[in-house]
Protein backbone atom coordinates (compact mmCIF):
# COMPACT_ATOMS: atom_id res chain seq x y z
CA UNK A 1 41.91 28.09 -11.26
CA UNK A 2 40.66 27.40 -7.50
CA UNK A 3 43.45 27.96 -5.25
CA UNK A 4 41.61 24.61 -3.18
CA UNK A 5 43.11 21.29 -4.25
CA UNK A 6 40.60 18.82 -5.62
CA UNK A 7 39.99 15.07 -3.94
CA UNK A 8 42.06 13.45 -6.22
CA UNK A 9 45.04 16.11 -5.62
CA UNK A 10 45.24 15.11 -1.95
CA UNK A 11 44.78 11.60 -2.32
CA UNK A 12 48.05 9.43 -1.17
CA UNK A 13 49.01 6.16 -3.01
CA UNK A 14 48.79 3.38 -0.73
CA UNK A 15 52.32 1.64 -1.42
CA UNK A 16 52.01 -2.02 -2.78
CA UNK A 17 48.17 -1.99 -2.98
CA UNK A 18 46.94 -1.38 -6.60
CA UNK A 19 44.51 1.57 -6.75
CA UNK A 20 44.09 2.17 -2.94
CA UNK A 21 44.92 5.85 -1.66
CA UNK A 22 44.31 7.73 1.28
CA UNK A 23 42.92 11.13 1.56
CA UNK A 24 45.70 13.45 3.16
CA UNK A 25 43.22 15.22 5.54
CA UNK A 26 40.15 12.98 6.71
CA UNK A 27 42.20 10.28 6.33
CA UNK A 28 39.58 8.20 4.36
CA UNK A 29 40.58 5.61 2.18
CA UNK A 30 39.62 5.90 -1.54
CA UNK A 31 39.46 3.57 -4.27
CA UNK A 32 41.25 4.80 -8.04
CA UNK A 33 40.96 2.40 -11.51
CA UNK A 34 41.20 3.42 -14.43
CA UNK A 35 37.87 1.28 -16.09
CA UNK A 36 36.91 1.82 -20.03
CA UNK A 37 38.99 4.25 -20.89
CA UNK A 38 38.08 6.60 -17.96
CA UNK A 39 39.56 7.54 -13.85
CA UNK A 40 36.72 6.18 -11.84
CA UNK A 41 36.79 7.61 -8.15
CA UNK A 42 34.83 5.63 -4.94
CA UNK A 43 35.01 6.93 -1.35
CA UNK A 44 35.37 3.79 0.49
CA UNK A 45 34.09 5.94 3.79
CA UNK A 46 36.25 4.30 6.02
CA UNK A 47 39.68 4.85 7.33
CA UNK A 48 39.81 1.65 8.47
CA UNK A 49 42.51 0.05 6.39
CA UNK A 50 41.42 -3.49 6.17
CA UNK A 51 38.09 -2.78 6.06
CA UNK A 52 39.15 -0.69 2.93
CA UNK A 53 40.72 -3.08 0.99
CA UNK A 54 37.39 -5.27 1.41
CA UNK A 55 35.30 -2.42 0.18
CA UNK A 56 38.03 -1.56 -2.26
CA UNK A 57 38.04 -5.53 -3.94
CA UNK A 58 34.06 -5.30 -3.53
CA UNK A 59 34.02 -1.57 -5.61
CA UNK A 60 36.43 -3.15 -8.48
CA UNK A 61 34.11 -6.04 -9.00
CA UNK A 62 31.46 -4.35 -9.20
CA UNK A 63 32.69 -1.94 -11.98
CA UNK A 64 32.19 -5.23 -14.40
CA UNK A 65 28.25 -5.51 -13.42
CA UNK A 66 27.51 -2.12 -14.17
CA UNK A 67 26.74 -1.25 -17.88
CA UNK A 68 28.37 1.76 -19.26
CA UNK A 69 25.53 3.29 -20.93
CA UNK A 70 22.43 2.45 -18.03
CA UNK A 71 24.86 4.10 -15.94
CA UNK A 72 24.22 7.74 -17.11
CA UNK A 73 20.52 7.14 -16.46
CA UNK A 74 18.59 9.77 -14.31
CA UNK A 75 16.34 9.42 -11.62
CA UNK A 76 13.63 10.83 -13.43
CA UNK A 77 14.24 8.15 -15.88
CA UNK A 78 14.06 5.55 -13.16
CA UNK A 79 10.75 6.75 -12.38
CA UNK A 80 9.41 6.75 -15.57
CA UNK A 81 10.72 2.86 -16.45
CA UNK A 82 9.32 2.02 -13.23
CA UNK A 83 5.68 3.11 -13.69
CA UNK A 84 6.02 1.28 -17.04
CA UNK A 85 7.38 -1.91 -15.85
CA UNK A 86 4.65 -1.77 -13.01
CA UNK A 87 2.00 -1.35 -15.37
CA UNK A 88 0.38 -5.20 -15.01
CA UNK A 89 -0.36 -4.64 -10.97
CA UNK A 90 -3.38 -3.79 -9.48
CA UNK A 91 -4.82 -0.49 -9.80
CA UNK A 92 -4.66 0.33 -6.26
CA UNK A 93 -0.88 -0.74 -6.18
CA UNK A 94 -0.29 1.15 -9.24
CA UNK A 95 -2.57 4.69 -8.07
CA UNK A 96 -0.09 4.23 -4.53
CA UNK A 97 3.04 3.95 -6.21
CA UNK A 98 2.12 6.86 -8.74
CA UNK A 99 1.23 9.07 -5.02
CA UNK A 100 4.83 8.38 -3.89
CA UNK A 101 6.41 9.31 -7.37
CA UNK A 102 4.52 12.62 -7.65
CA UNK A 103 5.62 13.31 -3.53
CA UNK A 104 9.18 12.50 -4.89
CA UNK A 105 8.85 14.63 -7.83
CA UNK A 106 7.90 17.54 -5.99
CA UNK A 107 10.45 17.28 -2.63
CA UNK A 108 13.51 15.58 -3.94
CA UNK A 109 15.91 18.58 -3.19
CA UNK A 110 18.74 17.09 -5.50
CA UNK A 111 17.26 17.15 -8.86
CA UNK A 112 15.72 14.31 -10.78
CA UNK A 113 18.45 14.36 -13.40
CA UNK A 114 20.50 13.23 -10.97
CA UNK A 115 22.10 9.65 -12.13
CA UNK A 116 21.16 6.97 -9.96
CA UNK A 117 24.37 5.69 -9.88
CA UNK A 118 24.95 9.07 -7.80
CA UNK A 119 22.43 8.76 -5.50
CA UNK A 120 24.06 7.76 -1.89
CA UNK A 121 21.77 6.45 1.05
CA UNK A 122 22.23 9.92 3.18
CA UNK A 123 20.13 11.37 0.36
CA UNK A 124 17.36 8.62 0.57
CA UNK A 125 17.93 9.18 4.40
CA UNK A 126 17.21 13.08 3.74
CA UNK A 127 14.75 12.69 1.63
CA UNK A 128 12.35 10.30 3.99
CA UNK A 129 13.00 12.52 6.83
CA UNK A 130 11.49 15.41 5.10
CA UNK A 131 8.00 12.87 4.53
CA UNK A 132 8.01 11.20 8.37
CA UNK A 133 6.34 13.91 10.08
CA UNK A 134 3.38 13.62 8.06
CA UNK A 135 3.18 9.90 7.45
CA UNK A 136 1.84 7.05 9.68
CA UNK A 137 4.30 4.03 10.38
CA UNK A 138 2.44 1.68 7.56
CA UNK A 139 2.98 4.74 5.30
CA UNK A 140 6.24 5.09 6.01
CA UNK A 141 7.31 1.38 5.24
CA UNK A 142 5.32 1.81 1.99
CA UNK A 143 7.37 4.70 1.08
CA UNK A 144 11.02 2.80 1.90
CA UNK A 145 9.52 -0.27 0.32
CA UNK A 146 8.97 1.52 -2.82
CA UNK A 147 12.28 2.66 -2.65
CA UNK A 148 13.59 -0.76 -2.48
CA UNK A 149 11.56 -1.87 -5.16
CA UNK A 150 12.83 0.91 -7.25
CA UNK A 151 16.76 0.35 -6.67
CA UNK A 152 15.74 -3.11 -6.99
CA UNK A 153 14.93 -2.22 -10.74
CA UNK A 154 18.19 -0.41 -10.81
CA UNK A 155 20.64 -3.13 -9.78
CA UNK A 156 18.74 -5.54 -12.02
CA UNK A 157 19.28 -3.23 -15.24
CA UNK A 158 22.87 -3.13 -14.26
CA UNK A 159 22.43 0.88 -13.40
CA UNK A 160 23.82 0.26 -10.57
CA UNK A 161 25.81 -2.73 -8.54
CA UNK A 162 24.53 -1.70 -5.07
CA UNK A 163 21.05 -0.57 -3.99
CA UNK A 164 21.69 2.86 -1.51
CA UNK A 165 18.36 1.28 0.15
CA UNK A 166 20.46 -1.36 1.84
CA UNK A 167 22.63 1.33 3.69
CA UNK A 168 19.82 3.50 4.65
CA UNK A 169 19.69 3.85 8.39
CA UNK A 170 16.07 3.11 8.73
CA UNK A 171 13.26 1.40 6.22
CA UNK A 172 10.78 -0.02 8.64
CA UNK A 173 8.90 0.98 11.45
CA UNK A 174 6.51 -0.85 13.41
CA UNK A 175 3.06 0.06 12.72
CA UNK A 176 0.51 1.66 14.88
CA UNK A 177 -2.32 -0.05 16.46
CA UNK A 178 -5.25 0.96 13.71
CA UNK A 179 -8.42 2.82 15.06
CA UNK A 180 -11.34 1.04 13.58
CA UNK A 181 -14.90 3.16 13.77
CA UNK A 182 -17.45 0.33 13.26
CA UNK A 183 -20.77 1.44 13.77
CA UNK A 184 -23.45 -0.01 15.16
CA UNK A 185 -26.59 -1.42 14.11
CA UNK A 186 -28.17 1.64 15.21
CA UNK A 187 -25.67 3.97 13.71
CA UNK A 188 -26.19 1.90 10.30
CA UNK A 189 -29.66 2.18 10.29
CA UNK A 190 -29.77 5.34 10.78
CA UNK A 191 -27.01 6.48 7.68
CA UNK A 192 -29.13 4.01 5.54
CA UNK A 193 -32.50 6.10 6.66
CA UNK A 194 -30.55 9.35 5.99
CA UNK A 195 -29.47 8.47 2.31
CA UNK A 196 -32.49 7.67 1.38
CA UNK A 197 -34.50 10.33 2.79
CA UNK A 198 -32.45 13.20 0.38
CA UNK A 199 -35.31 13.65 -1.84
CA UNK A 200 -33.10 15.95 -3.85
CA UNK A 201 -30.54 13.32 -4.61
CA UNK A 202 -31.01 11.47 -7.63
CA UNK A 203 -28.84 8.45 -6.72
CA UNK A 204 -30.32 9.26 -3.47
CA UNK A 205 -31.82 5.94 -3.44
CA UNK A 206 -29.35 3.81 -5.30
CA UNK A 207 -26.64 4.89 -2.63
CA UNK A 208 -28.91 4.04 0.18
CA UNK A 209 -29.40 0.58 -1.20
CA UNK A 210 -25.41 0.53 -2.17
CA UNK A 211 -24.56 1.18 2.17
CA UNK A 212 -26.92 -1.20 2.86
CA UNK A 213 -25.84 -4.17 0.46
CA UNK A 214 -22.13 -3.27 1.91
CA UNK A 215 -23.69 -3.56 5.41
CA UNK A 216 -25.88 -6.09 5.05
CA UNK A 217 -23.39 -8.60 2.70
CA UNK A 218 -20.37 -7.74 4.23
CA UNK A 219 -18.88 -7.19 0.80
CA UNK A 220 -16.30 -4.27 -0.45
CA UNK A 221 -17.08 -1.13 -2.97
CA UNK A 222 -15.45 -2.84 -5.55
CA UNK A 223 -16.97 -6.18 -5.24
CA UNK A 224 -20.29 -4.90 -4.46
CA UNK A 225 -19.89 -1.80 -7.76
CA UNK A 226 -19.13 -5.67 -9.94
CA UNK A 227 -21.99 -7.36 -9.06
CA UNK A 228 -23.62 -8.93 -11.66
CA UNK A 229 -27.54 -10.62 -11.39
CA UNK A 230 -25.59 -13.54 -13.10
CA UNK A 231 -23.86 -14.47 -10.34
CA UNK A 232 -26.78 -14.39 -7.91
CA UNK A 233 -27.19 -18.07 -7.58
CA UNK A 234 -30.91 -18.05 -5.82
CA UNK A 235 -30.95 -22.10 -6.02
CA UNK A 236 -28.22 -22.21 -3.88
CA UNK A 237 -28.85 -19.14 -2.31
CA UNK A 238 -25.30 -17.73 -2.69
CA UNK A 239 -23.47 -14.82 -4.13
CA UNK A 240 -20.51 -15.70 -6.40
CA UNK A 241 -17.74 -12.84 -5.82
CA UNK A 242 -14.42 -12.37 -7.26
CA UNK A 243 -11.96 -10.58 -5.38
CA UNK A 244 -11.13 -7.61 -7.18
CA UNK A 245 -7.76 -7.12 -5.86
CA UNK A 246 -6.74 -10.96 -5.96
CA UNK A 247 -9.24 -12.10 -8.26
CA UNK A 248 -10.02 -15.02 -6.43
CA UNK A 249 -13.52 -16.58 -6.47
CA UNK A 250 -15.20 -17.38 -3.62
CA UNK A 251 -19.46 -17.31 -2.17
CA UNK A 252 -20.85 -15.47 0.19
CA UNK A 253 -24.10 -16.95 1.59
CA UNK A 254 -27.73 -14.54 0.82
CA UNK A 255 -28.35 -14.39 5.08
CA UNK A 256 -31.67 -14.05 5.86
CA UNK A 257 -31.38 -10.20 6.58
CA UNK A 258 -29.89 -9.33 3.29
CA UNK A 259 -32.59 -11.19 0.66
CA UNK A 260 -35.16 -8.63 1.08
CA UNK A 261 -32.68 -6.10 0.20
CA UNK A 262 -31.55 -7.89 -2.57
CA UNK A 263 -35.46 -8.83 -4.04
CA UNK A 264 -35.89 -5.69 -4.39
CA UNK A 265 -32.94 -4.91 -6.03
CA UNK A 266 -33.56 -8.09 -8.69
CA UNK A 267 -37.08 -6.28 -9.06
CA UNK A 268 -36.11 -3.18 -10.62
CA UNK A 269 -34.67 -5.02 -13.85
CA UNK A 270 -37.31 -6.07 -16.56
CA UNK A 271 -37.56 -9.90 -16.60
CA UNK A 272 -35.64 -11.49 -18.59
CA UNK A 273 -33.05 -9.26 -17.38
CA UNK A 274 -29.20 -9.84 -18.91
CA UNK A 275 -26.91 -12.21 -16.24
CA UNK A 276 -24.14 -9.38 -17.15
CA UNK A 277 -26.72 -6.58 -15.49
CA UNK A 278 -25.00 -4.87 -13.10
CA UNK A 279 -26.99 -4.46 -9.53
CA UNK A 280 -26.13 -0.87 -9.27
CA UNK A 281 -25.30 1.80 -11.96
CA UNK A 282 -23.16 3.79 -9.38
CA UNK A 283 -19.41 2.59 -8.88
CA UNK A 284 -19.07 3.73 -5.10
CA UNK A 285 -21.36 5.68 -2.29
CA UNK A 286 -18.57 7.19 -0.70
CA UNK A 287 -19.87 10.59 -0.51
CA UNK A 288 -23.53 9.88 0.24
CA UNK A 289 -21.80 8.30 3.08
CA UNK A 290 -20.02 11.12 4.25
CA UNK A 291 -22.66 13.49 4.08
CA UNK A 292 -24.64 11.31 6.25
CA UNK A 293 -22.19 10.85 8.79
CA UNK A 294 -21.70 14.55 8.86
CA UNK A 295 -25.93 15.53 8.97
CA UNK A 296 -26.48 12.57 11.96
CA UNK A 297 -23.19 14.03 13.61
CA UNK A 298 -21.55 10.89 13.78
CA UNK A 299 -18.11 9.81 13.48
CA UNK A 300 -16.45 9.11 9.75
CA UNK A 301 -17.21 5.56 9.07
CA UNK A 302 -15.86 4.80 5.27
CA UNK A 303 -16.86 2.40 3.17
CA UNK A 304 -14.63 -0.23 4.64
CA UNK A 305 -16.08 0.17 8.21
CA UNK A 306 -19.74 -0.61 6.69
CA UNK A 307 -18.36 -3.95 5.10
CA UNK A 308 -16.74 -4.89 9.02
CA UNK A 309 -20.29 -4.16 10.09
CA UNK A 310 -20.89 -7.20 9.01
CA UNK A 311 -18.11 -9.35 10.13
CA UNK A 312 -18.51 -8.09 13.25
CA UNK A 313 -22.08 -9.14 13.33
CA UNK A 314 -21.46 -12.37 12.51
CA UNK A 315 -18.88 -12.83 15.32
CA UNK A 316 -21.15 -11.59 17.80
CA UNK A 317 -23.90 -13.83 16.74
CA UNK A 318 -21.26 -16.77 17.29
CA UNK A 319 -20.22 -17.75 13.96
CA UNK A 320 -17.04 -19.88 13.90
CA UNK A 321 -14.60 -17.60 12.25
CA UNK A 322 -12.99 -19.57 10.18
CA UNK A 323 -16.68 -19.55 8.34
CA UNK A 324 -16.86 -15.80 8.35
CA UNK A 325 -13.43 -16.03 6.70
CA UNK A 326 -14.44 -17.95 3.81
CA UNK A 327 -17.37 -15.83 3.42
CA UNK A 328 -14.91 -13.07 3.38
CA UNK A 329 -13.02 -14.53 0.20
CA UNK A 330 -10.09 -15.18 2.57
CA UNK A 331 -7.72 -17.62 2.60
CA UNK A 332 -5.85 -17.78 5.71
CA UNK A 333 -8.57 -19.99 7.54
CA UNK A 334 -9.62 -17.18 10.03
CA UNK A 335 -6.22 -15.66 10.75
CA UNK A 336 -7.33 -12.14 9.41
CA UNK A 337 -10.52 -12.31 11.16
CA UNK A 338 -8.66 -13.33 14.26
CA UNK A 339 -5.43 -11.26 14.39
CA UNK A 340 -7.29 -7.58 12.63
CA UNK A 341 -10.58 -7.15 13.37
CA UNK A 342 -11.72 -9.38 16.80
CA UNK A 343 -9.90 -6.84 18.93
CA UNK A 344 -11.93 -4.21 18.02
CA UNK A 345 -15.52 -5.87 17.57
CA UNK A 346 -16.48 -5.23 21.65
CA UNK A 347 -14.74 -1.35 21.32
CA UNK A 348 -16.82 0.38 22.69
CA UNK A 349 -19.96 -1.48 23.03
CA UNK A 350 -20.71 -1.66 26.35
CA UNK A 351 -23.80 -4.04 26.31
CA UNK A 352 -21.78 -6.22 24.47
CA UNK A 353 -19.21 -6.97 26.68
CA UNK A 354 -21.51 -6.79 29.98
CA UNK A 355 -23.37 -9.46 27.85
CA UNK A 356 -20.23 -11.66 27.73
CA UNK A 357 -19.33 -10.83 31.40
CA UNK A 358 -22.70 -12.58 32.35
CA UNK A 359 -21.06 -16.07 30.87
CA UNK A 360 -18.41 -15.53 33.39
CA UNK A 361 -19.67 -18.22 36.54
């Protein structure tokens, strides 16, 4: 037997206030009810006394919301219903959310059998203190916003009556200016010259045309891997595109620079080719970009930085950006385009911006 007394051995009835004690020593107020058959115990982590009985009328209501039996669930139970429950988002959502589990998997210090109903915001506080030093702001509101989202999942399933989340002492973080490499024409020239010149590449050549369509159409890796020659519309000479992350439709012009590109594309395929042919049998050129970065001793420009190639050509050559929006697929008229990218379209492009100094009288 511990010679120590136990919480509920020093805990002091409070005198004409049903289940309300005090703890001898820290002086903290606690509440005590007797719910279901069983002594329930909540710190009310305040020795405050009205703010006590608040907390303490708050705690006892709350007893009813929770379910008995979703009560006992673990954490690693939480995770798993989550992932299942999560399961009609978007890949890219879905292969995020599955990055933060695994993290939390491997670095929660407390156990994943933990119940959730256990799990206090100092832990959550702990726990995203151990990620911050290796996580950029956005990350780290991605992180607490999962957490919020999974809590949320909690207190809806009656695990819990309070999300920890809410009491956390930090779950956003403004984020960091973003360092956009865009390169320039002659930068993408170049990378396009130095795909296709690896004569021991088989895809050598498709990837080379893949940068290039990216460049030259302004269009993502996953829009561009969908392409179909059923939705070049060369009577209208336009591109239908569905978003792949929103699925929304919307056109994107065949410019002038990009049709000879895309000829020979159409040529490859024996007439009358299927309208569900795909324009290229790779799905990405991500590392045939890489490489070629790397061999012309350039800086890393991803996949994302050849598609703003584009928009940033168009803004130079004085297209109205609410256009270059809706040739984007968004929706925002020109907000995006505005508020994300124009700030970065002169970096470092020195003729540029001595060009736009000469309109200056």
């Amino acid at each position: 037997m511990s010679k120590y007394p136990s919480t509920r051995q020093l805990l002091v009835k409070i005198p004409n206030y049903p289940c309300l004690y005090r703890h001898k020593t820290s002086g903290t107020y606690y509440g005590s009810k007797k719910h279901r058959g069983k002594r329930k115990e909540r710190s009310l982590e305040t020795t405050d006394r009205k703010l006590a009985e608040r907390k303490l009328r708050k705690w006892i209501a709350d007893l009813d919301t929770v379910d008995a039996t979703a009560e006992k669930i673990t954490l690693g139970e939480l995770l798993d219903k989550f992932q299942t429950v999560r399961q009609g988002f978007s890949k890219s959502t879905r292969d995020t959310e599955r990055s933060i589990i695994n993290k939390l998997k491997r670095t929660w210090r407390v156990g994943l059998d933990l119940r959730v109903s256990e799990i206090k915001p100092s832990m959550l506080d702990e726990w995203m203190a151990q990620q911050e030093g290796g996580l950029k702001n956005s990350s780290y509101n991605r992180f607490t916003q999962f957490l919020k989202l999974l809590f949320e999942l909690a207190v809806a399933d009656n695990m819990i009556a309070e999300s920890p989340v809410a009491r956390m002492k930090r779950t956003w973080k403004r984020p960091q200016q973003p360092v956009r490499n865009i390169p320039t024409q002659e930068q993408f020239e170049a990378i396009v010259k130095n795909i296709r010149s690896q004569e021991f590449n088989r895809v050598a050549e498709q990837s080379a045309d893949f940068i290039e369509f990216m460049g030259l159409a302004g269009l993502g890796q996953a829009e561009v891997s969908a392409l179909t020659l059923g939705e070049i519309d060369w009577k209208m000479n336009r591109i239908q595109v569905r978003r792949r992350k929103t699925g929304e439709l919307f056109f994107v012009p065949i410019y002038p620079h990009l049709k000879p590109l895309l000829e020979k594309i159409c040529k490859k395929f024996p007439q009358p080719a299927p309208r569900g042919q795909t324009l290229f049998e790779i799905k990405d050129a991500h590392n045939a970009l890489t490489n070629a970065c790397r061999r012309l001793g350039l800086p890393h420009f991803g996949q994302r930085n050849i598609r703003q190639f584009l928009i940033r050509r168009l803004w130079q050559s004085g297209v109205d950006y609410k256009l270059i929006a809706k040739w984007q697929g968004h929706r925002d008229g020109g907000k995006l385009i505005l508020n994300t990218y124009t700030e970065v379209f002169s970096a470092g492009d020195t003729d540029y911006e001595n060009q736009q100094l000469q309109k200056i009288k």
